[in-house]
C-alpha atoms as a PDB file:
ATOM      1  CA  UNK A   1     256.462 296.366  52.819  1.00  0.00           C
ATOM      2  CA  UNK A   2     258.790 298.926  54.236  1.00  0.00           C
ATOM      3  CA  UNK A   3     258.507 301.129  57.425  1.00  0.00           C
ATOM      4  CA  UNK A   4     259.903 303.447  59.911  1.00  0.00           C
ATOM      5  CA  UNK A   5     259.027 305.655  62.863  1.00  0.00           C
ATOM      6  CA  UNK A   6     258.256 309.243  61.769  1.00  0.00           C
ATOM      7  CA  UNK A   7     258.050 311.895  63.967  1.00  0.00           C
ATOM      8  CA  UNK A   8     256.673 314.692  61.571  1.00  0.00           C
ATOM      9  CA  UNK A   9     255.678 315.351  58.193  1.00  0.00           C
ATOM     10  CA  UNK A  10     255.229 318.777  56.616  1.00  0.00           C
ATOM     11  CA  UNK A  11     255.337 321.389  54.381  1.00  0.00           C
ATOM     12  CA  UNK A  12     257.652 324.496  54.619  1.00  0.00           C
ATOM     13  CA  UNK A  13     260.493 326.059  53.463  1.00  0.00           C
ATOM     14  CA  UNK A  14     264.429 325.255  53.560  1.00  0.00           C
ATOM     15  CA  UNK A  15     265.882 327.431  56.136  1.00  0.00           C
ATOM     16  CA  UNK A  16     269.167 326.204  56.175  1.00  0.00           C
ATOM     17  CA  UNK A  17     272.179 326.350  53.738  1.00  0.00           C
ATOM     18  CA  UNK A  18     272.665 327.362  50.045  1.00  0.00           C
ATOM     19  CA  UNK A  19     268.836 326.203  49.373  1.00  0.00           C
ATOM     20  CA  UNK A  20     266.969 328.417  51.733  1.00  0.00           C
ATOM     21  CA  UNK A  21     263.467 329.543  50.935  1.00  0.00           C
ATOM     22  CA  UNK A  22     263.126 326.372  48.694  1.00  0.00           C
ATOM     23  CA  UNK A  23     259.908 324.867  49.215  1.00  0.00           C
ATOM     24  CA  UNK A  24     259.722 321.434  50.501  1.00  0.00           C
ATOM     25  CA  UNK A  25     258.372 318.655  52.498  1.00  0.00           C
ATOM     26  CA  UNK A  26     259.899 317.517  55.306  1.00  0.00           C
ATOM     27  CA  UNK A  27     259.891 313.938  56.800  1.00  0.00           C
ATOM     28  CA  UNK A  28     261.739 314.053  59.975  1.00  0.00           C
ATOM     29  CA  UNK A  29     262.676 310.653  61.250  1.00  0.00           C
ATOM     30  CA  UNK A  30     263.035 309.330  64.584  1.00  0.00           C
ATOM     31  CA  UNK A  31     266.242 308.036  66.065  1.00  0.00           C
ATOM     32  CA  UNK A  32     269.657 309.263  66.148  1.00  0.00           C
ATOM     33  CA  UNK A  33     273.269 307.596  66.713  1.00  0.00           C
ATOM     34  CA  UNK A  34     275.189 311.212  68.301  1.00  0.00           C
ATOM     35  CA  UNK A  35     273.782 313.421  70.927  1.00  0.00           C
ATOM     36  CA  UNK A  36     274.449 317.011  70.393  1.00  0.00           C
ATOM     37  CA  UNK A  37     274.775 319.640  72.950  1.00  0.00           C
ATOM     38  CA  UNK A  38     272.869 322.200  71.065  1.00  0.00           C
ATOM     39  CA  UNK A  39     270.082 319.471  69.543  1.00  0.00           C
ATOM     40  CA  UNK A  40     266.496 321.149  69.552  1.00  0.00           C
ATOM     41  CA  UNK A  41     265.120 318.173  68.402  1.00  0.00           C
ATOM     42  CA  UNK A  42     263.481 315.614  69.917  1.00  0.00           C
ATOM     43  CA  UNK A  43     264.114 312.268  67.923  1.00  0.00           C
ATOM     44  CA  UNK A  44     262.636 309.518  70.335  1.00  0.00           C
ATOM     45  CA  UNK A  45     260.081 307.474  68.674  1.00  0.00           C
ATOM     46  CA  UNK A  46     256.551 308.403  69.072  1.00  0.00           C
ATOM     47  CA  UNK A  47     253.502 306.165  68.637  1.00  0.00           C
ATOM     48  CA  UNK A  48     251.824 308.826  66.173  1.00  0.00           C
ATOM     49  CA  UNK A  49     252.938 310.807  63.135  1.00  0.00           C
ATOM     50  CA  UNK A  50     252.326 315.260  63.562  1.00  0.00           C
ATOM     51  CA  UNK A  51     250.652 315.337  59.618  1.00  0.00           C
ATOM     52  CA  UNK A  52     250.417 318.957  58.896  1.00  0.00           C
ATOM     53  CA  UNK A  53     248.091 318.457  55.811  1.00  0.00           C
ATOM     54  CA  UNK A  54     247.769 322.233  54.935  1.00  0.00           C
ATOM     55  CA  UNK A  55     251.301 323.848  54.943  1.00  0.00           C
ATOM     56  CA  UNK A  56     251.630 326.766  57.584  1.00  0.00           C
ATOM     57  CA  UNK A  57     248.330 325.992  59.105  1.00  0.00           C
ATOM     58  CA  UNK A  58     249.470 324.847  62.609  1.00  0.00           C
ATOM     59  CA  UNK A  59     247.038 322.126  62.408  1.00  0.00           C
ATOM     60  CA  UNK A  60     248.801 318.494  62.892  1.00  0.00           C
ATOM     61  CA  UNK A  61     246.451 315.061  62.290  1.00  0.00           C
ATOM     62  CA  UNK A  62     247.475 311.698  63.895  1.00  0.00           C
ATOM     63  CA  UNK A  63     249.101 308.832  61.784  1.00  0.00           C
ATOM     64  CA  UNK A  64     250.110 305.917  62.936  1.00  0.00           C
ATOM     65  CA  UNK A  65     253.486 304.672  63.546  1.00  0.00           C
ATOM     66  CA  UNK A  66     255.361 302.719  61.862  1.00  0.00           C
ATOM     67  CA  UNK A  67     254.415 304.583  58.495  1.00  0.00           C
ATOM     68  CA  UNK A  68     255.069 302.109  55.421  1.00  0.00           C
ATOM     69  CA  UNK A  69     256.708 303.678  52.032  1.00  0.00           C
ATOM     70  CA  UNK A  70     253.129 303.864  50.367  1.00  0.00           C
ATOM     71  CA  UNK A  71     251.762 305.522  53.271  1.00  0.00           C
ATOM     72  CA  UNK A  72     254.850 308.326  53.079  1.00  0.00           C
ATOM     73  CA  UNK A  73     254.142 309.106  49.427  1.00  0.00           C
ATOM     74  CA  UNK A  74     250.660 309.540  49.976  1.00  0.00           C
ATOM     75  CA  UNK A  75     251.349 312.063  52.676  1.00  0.00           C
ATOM     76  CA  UNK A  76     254.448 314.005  50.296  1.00  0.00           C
ATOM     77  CA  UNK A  77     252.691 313.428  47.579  1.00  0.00           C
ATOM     78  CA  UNK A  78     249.278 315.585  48.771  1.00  0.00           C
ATOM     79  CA  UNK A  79     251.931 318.710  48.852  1.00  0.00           C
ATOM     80  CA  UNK A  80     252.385 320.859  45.172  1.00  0.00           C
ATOM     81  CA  UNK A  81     254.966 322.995  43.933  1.00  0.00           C
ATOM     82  CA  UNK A  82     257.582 321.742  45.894  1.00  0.00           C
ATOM     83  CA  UNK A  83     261.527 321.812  44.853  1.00  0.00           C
ATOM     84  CA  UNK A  84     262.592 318.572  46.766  1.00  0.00           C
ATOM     85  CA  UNK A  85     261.231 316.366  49.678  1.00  0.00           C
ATOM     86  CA  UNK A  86     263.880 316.733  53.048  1.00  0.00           C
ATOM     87  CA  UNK A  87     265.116 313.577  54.642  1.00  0.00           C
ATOM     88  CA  UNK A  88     265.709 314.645  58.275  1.00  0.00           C
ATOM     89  CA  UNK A  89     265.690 313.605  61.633  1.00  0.00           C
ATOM     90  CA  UNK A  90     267.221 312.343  64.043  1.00  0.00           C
ATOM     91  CA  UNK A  91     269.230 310.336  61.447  1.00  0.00           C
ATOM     92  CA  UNK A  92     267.591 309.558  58.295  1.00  0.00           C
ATOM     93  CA  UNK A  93     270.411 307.276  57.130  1.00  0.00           C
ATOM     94  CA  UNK A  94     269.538 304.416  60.257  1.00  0.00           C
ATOM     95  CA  UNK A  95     266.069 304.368  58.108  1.00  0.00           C
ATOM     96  CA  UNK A  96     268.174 303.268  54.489  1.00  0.00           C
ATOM     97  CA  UNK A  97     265.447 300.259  53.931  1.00  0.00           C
ATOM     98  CA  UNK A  98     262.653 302.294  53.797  1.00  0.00           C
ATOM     99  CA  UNK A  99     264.363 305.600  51.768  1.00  0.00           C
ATOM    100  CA  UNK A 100     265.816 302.725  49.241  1.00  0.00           C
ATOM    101  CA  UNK A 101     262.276 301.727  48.338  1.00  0.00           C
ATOM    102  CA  UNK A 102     260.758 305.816  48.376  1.00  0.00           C
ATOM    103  CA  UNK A 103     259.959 306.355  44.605  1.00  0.00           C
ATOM    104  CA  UNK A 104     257.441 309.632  44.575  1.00  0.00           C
ATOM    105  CA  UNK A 105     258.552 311.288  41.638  1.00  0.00           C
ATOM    106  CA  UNK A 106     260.503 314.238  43.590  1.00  0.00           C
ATOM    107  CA  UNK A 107     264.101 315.015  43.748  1.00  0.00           C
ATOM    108  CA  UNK A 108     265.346 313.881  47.515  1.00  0.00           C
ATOM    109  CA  UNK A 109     267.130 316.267  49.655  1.00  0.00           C
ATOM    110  CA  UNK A 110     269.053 314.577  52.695  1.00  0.00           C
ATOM    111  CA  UNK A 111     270.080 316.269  55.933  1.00  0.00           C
ATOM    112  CA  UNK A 112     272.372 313.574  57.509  1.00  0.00           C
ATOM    113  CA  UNK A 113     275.133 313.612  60.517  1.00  0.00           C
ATOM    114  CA  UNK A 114     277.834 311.818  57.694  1.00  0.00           C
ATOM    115  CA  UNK A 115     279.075 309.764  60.566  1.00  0.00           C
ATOM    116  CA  UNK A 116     277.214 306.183  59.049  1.00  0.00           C
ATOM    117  CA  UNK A 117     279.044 305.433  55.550  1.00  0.00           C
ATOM    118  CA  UNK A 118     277.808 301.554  54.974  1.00  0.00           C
ATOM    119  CA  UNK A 119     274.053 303.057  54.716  1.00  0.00           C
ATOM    120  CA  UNK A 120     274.877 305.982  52.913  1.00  0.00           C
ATOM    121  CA  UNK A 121     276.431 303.313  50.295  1.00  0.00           C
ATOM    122  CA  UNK A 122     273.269 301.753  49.988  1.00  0.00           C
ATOM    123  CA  UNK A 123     271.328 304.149  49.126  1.00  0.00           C
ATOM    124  CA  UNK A 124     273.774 307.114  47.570  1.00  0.00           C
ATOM    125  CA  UNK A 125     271.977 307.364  44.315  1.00  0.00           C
ATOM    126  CA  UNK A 126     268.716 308.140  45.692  1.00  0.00           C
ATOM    127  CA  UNK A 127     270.040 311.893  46.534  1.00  0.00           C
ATOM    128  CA  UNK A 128     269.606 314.674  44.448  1.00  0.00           C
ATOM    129  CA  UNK A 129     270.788 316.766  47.286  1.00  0.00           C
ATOM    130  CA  UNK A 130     273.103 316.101  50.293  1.00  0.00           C
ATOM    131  CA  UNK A 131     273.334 318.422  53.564  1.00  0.00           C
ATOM    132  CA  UNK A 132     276.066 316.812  55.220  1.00  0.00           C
ATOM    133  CA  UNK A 133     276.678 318.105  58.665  1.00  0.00           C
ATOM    134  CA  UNK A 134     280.051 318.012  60.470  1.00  0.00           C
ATOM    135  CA  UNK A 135     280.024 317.549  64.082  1.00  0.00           C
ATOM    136  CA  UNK A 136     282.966 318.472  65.890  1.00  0.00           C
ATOM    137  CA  UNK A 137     283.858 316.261  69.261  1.00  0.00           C
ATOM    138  CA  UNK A 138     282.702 316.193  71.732  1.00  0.00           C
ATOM    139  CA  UNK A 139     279.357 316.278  70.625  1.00  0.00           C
ATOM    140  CA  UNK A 140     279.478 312.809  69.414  1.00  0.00           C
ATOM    141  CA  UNK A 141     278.591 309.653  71.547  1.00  0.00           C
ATOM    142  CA  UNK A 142     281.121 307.872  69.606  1.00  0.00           C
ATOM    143  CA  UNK A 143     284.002 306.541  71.887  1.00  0.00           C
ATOM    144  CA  UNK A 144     286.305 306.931  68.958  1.00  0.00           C
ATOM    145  CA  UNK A 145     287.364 310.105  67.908  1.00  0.00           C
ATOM    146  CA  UNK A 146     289.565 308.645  65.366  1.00  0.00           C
ATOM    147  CA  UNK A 147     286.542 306.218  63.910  1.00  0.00           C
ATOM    148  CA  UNK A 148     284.136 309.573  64.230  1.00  0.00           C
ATOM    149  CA  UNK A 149     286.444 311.318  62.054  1.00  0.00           C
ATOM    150  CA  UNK A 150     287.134 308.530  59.865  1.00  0.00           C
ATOM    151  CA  UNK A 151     283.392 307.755  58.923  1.00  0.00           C
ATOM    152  CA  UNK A 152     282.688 311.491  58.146  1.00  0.00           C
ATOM    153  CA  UNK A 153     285.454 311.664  55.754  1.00  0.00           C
ATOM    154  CA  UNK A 154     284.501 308.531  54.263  1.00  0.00           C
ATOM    155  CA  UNK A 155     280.219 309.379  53.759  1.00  0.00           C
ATOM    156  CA  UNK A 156     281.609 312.470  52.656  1.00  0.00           C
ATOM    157  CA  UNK A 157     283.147 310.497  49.709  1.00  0.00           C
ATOM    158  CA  UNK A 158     280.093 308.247  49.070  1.00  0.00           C
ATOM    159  CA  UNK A 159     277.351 311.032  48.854  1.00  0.00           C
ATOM    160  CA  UNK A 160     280.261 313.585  47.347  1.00  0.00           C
ATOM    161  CA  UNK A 161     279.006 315.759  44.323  1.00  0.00           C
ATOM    162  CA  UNK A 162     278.728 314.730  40.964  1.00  0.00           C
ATOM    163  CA  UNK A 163     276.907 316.064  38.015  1.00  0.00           C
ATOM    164  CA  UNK A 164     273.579 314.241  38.936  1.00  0.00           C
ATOM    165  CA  UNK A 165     274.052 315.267  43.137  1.00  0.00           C
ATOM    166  CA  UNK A 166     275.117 318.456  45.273  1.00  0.00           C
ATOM    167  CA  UNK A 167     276.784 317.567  48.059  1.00  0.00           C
ATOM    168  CA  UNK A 168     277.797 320.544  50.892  1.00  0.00           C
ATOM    169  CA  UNK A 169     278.711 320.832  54.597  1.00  0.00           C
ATOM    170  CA  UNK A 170     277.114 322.620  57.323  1.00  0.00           C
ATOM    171  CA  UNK A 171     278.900 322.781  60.699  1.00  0.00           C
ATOM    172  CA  UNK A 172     277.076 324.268  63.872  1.00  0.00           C
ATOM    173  CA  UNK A 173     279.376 326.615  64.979  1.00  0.00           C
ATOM    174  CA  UNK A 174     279.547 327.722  68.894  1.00  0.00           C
ATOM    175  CA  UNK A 175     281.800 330.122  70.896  1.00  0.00           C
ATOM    176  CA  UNK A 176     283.755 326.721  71.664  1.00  0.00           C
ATOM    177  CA  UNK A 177     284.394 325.613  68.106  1.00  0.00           C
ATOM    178  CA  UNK A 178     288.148 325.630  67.341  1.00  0.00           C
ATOM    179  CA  UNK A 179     289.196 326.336  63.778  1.00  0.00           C
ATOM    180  CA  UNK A 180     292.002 323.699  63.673  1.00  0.00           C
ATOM    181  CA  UNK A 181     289.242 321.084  64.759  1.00  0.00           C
ATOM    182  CA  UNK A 182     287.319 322.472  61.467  1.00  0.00           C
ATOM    183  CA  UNK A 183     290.656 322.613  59.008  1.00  0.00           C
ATOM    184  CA  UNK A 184     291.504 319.154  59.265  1.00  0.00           C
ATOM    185  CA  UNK A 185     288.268 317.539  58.018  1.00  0.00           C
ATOM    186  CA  UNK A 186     286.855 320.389  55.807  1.00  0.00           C
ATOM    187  CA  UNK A 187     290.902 319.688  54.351  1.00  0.00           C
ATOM    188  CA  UNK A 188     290.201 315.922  53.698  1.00  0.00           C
ATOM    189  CA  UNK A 189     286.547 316.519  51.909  1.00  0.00           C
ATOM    190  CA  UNK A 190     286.804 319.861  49.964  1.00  0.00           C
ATOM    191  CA  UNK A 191     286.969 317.876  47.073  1.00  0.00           C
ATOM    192  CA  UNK A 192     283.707 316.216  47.420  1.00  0.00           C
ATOM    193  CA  UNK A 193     281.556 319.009  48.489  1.00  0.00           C
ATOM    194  CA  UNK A 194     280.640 322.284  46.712  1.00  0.00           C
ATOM    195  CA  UNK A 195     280.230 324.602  49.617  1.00  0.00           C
ATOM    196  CA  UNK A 196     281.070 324.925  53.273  1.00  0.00           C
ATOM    197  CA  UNK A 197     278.093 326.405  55.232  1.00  0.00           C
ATOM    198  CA  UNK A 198     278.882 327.783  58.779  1.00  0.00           C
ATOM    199  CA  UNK A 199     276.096 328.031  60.675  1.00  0.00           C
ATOM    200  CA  UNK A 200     276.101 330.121  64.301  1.00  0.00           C
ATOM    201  CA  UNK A 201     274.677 328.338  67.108  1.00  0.00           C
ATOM    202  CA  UNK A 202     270.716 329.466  67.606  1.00  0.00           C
ATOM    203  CA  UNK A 203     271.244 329.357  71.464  1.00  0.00           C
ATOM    204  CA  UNK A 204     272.472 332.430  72.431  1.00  0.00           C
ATOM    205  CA  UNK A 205     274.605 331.892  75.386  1.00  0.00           C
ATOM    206  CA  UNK A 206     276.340 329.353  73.123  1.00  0.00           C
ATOM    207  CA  UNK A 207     276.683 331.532  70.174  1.00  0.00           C
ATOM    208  CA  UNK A 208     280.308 333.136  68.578  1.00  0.00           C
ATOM    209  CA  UNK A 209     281.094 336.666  68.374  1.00  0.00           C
ATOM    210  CA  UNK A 210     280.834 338.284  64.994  1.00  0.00           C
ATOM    211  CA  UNK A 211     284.957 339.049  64.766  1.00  0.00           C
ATOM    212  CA  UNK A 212     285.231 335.498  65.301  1.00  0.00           C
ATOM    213  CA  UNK A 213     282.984 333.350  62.658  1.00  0.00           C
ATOM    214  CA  UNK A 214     284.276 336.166  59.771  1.00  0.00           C
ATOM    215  CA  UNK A 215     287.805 334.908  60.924  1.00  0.00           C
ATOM    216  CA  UNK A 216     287.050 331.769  60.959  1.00  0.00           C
ATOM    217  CA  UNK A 217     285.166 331.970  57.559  1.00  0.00           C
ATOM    218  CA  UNK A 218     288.741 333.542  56.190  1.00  0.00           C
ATOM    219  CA  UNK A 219     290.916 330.561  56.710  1.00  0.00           C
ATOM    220  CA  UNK A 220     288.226 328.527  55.704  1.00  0.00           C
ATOM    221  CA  UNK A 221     288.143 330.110  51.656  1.00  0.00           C
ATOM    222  CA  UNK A 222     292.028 328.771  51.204  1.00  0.00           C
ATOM    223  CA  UNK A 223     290.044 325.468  51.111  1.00  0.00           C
ATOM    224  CA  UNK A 224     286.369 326.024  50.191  1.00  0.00           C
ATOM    225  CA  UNK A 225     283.471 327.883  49.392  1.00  0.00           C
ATOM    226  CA  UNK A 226     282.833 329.283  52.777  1.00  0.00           C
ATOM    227  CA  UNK A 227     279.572 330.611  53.417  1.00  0.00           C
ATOM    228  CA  UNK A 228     277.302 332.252  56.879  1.00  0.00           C
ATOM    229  CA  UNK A 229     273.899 331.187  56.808  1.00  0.00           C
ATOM    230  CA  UNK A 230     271.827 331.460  60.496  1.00  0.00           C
ATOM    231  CA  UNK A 231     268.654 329.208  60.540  1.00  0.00           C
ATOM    232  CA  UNK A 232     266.595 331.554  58.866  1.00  0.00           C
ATOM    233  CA  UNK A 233     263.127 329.787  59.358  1.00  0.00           C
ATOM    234  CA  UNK A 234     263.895 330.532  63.084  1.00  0.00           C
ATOM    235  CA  UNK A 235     263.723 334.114  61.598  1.00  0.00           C
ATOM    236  CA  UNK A 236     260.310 333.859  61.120  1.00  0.00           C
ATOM    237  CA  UNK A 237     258.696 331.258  62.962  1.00  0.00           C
ATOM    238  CA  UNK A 238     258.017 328.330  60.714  1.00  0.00           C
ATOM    239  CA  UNK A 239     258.340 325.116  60.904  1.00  0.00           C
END
């Protein structure tokens, strides 16, 4: 039987993107392949599973790690009324094996780093919904800022929309984001993605001035859909 390491398991709201204020659960997986300057997650694996059983209560119980596929239903599945269930992480892609053999009945939303095409392959037509983020170098721990760029574009293509899957791109965007680092990429996959979220930094001594991200948001709509969108649940304070 399947497993993986999960760091958290819960039920809240989308605050990110063209979906916020959907209701979801979220299984947030441990592990990640980049290391982001601005990451306020922690994604190293943990012996136990945070199992908020009633949404919004602040109350966590204990599961076990690793958590097998049957295990992770059970857990989803004791949520109602809920638009999709939120792959996250870490990276929810290094955890393909386990998301390939998932089947609880609800649309599945993932919120990957696009940088690991040869999972995202296996397991493309599991995904009703696709957050693909961009993340601009030097973020990335990836030597290869050609490869980097390379595998984006490509899991771009594999998890690209189609009638049965939405597929859009959020980029974190700092005061040290360059447009022409965004223009090439967001160039190479506007055809697979309906909408291009920007998304200002939530640290504040990192964040870009107003004039700026509407600018930036401008020579983005030649190519794409270009939307703002802060992290709204940080708004409020849930999970």
């Amino acid at each position: 039987m399947m497993h993986a390491s999960v760091s958290e398991v819960f039920c809240s709201v989308q605050g990110e993107g063209p979906y916020v204020g959907r209701r979801q659960a979220f299984v947030r997986f441990t592990g990640c392949n980049l290391k982001c300057n601005y990451c306020d997650t922690h994604v190293g694996v943990t012996n136990v599973c945070n199992f908020e059983k009633i949404p919004g209560s602040g109350v966590f119980q204990k599961v076990d790690n690793p958590i097998t596929s049957e295990r992770l239903k059970e857990l989803v599945c004791s949520y109602s009324g809920l638009h999709s269930v939120s792959l996250t992480g870490g990276e929810p892609l290094l955890h393909a094996d386990i998301i390939s053999s998932l089947d609880i009945g609800i649309p599945l939303y993932l919120e990957s780093n696009m940088t690991l095409p040869n999972m995202a392959r296996k397991i493309k037509d599991r995904f009703s919904y696709v957050s693909g983020d961009v993340k601009i170098l030097p973020y990335s721990l990836l030597e290869e800022p050609d490869l980097h760029l390379e595998n984006t574009i490509e899991c771009f293509r594999v998890l690209r929309t189609t009638k049965h899957r939405d597929c859009f791109c959020k980029i974190v965007v700092t005061k040290d984001t360059q447009i022409d680092d965004i223009e090439g990429v967001i160039g190479a996959i506007s055809g697979y993605i309906s909408c291009l979220i920007l998304q200002p930094v939530t640290q504040k001594n990192m964040q870009p001035e107003t004039g700026y991200l509407l600018s930036m948001q401008q020579s983005l709509l030649d190519h794409v859909d270009t939307r703002i969108i802060p992290q709204t649940h940080k708004m409020w304070g849930c999970l």
